[in-house]
Protein backbone atom coordinates (compact mmCIF):
# COMPACT_ATOMS: atom_id res chain seq x y z
CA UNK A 1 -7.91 35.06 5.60
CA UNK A 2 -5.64 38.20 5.66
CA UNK A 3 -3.92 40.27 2.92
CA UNK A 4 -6.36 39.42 0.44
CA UNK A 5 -7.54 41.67 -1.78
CA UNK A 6 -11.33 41.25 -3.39
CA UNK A 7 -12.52 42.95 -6.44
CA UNK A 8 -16.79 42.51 -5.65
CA UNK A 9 -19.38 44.36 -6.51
CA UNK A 10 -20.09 45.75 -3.11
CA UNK A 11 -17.65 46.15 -0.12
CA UNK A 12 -16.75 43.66 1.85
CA UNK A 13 -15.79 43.78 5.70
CA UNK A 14 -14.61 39.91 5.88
CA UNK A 15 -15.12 36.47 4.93
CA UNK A 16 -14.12 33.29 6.15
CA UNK A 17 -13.77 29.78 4.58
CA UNK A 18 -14.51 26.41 6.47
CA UNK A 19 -14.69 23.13 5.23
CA UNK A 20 -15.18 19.44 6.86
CA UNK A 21 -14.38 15.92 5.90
CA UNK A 22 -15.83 12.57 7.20
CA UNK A 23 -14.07 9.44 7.07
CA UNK A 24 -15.73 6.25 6.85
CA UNK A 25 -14.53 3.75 9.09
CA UNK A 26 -13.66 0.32 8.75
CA UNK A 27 -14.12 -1.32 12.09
CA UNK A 28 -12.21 -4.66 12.81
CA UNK A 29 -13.54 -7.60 14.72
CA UNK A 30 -11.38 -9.98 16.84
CA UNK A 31 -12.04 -13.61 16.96
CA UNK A 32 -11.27 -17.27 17.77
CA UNK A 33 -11.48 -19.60 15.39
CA UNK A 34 -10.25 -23.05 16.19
CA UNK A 35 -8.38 -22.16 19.15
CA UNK A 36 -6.56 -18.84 16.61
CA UNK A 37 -6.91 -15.38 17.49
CA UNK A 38 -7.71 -13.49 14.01
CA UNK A 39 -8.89 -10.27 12.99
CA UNK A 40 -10.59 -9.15 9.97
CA UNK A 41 -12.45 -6.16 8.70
CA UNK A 42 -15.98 -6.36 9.78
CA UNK A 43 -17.16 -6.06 6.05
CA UNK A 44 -15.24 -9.34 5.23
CA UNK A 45 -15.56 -10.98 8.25
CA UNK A 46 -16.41 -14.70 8.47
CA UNK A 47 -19.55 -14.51 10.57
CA UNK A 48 -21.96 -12.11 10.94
CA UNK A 49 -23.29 -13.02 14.79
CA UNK A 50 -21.20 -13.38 17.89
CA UNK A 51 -20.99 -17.32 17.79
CA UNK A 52 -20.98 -19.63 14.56
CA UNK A 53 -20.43 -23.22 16.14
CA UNK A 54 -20.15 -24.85 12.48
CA UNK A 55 -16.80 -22.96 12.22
CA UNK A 56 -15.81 -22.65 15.31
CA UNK A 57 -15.80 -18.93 15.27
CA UNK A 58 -16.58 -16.94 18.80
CA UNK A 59 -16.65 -12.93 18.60
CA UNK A 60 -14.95 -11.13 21.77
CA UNK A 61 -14.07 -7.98 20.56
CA UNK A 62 -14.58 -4.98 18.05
CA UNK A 63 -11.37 -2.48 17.26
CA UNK A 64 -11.48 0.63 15.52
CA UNK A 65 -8.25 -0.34 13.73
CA UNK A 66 -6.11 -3.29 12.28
CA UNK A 67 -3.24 -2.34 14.63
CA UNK A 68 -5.34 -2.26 18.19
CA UNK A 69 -6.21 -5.86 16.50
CA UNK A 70 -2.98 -7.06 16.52
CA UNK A 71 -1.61 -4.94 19.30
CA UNK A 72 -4.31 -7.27 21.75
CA UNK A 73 -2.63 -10.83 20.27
CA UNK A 74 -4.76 -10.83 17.03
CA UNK A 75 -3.49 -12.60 13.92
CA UNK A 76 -4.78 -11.44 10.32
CA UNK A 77 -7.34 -13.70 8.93
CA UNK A 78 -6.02 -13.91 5.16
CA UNK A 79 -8.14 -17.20 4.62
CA UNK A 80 -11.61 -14.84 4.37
CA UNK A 81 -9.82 -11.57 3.66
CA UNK A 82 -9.11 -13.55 0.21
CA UNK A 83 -12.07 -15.27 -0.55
CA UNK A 84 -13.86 -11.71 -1.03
């Protein structure tokens, strides 16, 4: 900082001021599900592991946002985005 002035109880030759910020990040998963590319936040996500055969769900990729998602042919999965 410049053109500051400081009234303190002793002199001071300079200061400086820094700060940081971290952002927590959602990470989106990619999947097939019946033959339908979806996406979905990881944290509402229908499966947990790469392959749920009951569903029909199959894993292939992990995006660090919703647009890469849909930018690679994903769809939005509103049917478990809902349910949570």
């Amino acid at each position: 900082m410049q053109n500051v002035t400081l009234t303190t109880s002793k002199p001071i030759s300079g200061f400086s001021i820094g700060g940081s910020k971290i952002d927590r990040a959602r990470m989106v998963l990619g999947y097939t599900r019946n033959g339908m590319k979806y996406y979905a936040f990881a944290d509402k996500a229908p499966v947990s592991t790469e392959v749920d055969p009951v569903n029909g769900i199959v894993i292939e990729n992990i995006y660090s946002t919703a647009k890469e998602a849909a930018l690679a042919g994903y769809y939005f999965d509103t049917e478990y985005e809902l349910k949570k």
